[in-house]
N, C-alpha and C. Protein backbone atom coordinates (compact mmCIF):
# COMPACT_ATOMS: atom_id res chain seq x y z
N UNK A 1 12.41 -14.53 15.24
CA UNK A 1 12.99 -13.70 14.20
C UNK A 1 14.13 -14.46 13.54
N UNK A 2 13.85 -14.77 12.28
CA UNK A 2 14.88 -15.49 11.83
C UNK A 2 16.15 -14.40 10.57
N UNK A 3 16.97 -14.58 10.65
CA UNK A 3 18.28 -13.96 9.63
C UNK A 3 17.52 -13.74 8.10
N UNK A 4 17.44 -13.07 7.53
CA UNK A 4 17.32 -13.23 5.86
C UNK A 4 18.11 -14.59 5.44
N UNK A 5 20.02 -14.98 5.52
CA UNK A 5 19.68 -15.60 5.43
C UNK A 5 19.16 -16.98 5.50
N UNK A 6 18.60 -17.16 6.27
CA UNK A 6 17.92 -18.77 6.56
C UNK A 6 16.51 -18.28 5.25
N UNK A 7 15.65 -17.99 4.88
CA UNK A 7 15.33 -17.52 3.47
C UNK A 7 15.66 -17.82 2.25
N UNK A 8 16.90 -17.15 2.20
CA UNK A 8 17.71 -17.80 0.92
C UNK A 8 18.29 -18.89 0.86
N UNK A 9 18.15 -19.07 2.17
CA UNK A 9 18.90 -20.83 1.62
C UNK A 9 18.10 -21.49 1.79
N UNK A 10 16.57 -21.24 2.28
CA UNK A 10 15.10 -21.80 2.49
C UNK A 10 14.58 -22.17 0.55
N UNK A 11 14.72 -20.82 0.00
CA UNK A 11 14.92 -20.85 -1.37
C UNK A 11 15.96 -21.63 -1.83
N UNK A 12 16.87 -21.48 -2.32
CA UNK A 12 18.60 -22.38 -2.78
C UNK A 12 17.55 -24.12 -2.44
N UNK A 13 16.89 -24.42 -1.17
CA UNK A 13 16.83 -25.57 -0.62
C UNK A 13 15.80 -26.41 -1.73
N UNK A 14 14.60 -25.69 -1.36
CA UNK A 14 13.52 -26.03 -2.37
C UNK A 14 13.92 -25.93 -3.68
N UNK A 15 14.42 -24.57 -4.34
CA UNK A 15 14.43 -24.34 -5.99
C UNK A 15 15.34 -23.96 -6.80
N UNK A 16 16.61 -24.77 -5.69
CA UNK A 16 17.50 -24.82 -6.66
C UNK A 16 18.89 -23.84 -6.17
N UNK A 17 19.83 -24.13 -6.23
CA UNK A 17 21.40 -23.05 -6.28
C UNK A 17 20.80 -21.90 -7.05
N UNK A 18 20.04 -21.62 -8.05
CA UNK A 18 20.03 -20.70 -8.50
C UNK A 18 19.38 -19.27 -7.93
N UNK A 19 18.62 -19.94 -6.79
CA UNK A 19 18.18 -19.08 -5.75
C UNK A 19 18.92 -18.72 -4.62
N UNK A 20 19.93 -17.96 -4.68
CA UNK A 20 20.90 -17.28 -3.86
C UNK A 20 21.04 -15.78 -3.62
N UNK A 21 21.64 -15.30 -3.04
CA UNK A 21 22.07 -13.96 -2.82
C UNK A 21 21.69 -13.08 -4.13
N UNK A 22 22.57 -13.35 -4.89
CA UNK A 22 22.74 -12.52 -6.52
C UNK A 22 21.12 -12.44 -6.98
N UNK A 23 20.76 -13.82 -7.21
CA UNK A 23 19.31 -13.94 -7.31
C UNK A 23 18.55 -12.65 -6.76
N UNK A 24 18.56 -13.00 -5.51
CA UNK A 24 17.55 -12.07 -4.68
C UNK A 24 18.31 -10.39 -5.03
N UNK A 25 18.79 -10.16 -4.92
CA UNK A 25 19.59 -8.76 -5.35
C UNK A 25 19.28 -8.59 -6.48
N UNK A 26 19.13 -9.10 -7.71
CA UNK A 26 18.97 -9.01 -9.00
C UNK A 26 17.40 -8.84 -8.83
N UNK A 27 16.32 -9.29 -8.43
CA UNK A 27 15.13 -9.37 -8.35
C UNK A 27 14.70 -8.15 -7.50
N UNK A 28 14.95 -7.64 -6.35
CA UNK A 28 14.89 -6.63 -6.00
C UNK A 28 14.99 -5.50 -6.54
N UNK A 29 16.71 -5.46 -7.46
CA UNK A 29 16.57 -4.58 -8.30
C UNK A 29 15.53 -4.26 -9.43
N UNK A 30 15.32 -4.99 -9.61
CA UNK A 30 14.33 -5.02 -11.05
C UNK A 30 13.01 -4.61 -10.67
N UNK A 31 12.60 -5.14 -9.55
CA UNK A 31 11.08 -4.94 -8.91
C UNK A 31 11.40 -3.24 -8.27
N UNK A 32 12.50 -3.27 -8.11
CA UNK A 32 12.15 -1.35 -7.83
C UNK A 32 12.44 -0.93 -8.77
N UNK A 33 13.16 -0.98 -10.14
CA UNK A 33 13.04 -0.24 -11.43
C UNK A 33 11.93 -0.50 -12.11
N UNK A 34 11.03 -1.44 -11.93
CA UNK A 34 9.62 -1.62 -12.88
C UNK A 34 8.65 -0.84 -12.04
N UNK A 35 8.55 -0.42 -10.34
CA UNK A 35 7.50 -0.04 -9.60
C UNK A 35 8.27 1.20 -9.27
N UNK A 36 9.56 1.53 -8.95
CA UNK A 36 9.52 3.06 -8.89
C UNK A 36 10.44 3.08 -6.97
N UNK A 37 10.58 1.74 -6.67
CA UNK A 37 11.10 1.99 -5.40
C UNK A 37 10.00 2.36 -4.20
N UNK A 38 10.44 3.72 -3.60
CA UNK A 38 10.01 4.40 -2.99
C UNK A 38 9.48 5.65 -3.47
N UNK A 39 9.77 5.92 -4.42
CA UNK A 39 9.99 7.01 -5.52
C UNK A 39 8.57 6.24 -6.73
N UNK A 40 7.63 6.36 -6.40
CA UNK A 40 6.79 5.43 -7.56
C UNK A 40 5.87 6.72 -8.12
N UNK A 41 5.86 6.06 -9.61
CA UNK A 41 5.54 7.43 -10.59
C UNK A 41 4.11 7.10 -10.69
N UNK A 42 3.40 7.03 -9.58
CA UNK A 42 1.56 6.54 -9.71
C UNK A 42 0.91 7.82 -9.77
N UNK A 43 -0.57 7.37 -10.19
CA UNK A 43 -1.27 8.37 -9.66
C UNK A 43 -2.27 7.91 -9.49
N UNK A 44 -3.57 8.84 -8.91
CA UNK A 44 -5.19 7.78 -8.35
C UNK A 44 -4.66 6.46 -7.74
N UNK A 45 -3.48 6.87 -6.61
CA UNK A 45 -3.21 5.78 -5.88
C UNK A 45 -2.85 5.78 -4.61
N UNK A 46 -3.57 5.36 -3.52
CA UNK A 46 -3.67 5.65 -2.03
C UNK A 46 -2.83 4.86 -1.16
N UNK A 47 -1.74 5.02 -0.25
CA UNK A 47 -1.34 3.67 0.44
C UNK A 47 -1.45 4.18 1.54
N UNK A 48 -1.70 2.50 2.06
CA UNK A 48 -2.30 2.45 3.37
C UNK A 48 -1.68 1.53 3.84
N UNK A 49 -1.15 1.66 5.18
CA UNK A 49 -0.25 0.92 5.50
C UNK A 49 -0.73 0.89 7.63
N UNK A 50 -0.81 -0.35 7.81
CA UNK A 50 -0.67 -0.42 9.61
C UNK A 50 0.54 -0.61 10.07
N UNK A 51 0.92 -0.13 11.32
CA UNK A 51 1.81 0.18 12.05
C UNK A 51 2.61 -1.29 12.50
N UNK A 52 1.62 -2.46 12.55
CA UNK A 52 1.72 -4.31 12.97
C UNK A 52 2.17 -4.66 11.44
N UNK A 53 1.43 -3.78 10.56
CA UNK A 53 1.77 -4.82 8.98
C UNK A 53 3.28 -5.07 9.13
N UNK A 54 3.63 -5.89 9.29
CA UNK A 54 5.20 -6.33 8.91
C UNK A 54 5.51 -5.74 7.34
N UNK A 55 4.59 -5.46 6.56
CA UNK A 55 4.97 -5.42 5.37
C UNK A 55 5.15 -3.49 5.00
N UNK A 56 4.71 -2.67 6.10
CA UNK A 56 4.85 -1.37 6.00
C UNK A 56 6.01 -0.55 5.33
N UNK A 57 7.06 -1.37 5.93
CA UNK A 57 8.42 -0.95 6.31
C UNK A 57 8.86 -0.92 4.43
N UNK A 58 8.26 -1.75 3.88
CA UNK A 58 8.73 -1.72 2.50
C UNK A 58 7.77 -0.68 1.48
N UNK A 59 6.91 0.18 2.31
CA UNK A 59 5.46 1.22 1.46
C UNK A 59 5.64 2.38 1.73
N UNK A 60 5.36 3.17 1.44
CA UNK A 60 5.03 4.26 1.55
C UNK A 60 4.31 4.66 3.06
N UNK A 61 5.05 5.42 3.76
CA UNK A 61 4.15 5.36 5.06
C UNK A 61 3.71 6.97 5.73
N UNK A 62 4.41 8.18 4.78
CA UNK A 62 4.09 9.46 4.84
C UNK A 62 4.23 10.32 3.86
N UNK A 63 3.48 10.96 3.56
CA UNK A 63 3.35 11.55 2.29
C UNK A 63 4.47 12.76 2.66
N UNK A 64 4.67 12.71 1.02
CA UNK A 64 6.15 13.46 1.00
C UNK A 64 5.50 15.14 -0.09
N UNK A 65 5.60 16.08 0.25
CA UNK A 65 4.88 17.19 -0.52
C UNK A 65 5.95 16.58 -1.98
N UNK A 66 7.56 16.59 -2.05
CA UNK A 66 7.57 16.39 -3.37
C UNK A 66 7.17 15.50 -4.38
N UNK A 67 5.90 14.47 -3.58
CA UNK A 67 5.05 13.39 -4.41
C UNK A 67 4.02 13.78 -4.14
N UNK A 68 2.95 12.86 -5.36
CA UNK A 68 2.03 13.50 -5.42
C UNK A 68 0.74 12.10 -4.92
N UNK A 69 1.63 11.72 -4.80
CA UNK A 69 0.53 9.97 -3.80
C UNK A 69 0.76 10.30 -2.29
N UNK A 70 -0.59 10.05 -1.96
CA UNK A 70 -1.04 10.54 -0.55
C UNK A 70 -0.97 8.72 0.47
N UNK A 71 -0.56 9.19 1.23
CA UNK A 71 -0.57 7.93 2.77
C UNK A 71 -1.12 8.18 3.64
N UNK A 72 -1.84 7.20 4.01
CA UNK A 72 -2.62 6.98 5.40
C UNK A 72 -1.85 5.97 5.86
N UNK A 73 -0.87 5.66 7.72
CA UNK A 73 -0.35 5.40 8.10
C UNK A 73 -1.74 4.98 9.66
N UNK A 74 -1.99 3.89 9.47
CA UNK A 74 -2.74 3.80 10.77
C UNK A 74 -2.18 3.03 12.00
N UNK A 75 -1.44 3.72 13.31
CA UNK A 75 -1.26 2.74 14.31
C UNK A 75 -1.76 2.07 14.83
N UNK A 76 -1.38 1.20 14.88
CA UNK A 76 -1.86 -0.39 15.99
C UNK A 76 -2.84 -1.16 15.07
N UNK A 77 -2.70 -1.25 13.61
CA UNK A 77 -3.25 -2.07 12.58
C UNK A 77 -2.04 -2.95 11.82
N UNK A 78 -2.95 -3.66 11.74
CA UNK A 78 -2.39 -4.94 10.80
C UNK A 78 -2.68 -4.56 9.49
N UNK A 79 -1.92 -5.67 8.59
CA UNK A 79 -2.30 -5.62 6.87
C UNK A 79 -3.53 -5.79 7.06
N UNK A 80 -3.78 -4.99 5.99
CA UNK A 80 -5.13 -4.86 5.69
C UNK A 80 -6.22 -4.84 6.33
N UNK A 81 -5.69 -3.95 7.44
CA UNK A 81 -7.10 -4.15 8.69
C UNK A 81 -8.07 -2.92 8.15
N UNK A 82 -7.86 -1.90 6.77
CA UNK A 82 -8.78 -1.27 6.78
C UNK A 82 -9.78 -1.42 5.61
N UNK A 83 -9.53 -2.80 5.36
CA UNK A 83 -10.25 -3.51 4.69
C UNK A 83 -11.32 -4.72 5.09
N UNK A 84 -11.26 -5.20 6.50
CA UNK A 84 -12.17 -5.66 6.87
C UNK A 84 -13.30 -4.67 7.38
N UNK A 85 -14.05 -6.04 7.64
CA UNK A 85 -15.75 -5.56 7.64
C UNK A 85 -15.77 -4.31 9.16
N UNK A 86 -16.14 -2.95 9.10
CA UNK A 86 -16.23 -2.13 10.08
C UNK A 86 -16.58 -2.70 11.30
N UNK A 87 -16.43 -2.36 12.57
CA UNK A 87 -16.85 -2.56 13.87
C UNK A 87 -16.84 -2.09 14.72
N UNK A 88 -18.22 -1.39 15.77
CA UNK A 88 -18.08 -0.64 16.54
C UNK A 88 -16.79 -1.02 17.36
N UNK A 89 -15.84 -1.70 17.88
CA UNK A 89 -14.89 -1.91 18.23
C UNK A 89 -13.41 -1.56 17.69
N UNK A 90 -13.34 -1.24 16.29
CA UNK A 90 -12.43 -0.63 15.74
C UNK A 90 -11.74 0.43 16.26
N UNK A 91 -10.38 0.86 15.76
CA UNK A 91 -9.68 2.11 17.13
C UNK A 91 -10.24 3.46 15.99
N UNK A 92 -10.30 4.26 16.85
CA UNK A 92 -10.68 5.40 16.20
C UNK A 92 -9.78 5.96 14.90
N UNK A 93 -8.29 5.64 14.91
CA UNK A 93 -7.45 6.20 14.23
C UNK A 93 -8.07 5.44 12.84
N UNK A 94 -8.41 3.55 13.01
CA UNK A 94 -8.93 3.03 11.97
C UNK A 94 -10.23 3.78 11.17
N UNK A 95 -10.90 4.03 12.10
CA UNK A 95 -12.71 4.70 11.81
C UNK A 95 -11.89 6.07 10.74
N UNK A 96 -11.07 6.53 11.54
CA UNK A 96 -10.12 8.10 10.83
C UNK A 96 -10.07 7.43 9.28
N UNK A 97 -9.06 6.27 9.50
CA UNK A 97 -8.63 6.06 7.93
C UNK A 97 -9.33 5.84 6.80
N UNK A 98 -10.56 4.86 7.16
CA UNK A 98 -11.83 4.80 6.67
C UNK A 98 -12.53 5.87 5.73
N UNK A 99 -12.53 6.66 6.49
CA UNK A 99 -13.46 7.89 6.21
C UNK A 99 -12.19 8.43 5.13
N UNK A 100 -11.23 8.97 5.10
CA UNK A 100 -10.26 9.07 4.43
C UNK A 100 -10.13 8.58 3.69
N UNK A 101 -9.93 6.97 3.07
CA UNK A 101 -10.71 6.38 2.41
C UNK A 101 -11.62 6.83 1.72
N UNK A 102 -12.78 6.81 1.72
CA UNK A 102 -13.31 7.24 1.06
C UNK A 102 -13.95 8.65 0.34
N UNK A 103 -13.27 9.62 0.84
CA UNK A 103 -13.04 10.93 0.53
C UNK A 103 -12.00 11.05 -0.62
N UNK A 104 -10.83 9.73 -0.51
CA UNK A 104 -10.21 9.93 -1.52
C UNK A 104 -10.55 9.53 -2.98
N UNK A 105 -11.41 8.46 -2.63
CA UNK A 105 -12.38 7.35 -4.22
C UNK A 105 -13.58 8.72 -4.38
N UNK A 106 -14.32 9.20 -3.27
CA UNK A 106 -14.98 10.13 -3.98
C UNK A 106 -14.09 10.98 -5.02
N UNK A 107 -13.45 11.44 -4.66
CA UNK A 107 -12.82 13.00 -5.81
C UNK A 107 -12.37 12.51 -6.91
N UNK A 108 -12.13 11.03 -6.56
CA UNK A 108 -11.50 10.34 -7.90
C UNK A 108 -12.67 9.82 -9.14
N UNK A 109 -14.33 10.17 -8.47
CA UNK A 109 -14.81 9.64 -9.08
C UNK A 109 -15.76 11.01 -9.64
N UNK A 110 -15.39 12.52 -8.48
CA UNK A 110 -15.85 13.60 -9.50
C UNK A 110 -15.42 13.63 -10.73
């Protein structure tokens, strides 16, 4: 587990002083005022997120009644594990999300 920052100065190293703190703060900001944060104004849009994805922590991981985008939160999955190819070996909660999945592209396509 390394500090954030060893990162930014991983950045600063390769591309320059101009990649610093402010940088990254300034870019953050902007990427949650163009996408909405946590707070994102979507619609016909599903997130799916595993419990291993390192990248969860920054998505949507339970649907909130005052939004109107729905989450599937699957434990003991990785990114994008409900996107590989099915397998009788899969955990059931995955087989769950699946099916969920596609209950949600159906209605979207009544």
């Amino acid at each position: 587990k390394f500090p954030a920052e060893f990162f930014v100065k991983q950045c600063a190293d390769v591309y320059g002083e101009n990649f610093n703190d402010n940088a990254l703060l300034s870019g953050v900001d902007r990427t949650n005022i163009i996408y909405g944060a946590l707070k994102p104004t979507t619609s016909n849009v599903l997130f799916v997120h595993g419990s291993i994805d390192p990248w969860h922590a920054l998505g949507l991981t339970k649907t909130d009644t005052n939004q109107p985008q729905p989450t599937i939160y699957i434990e003991g999955t990785a990114h994008c594990a409900n996107m590989y190819e099915p397998s009788e070996n899969d955990l059931p909660q995955l087989k769950a999300a699946r099916e969920e999945i596609v209950k949600f592209i159906d209605a979207l396509l009544q």
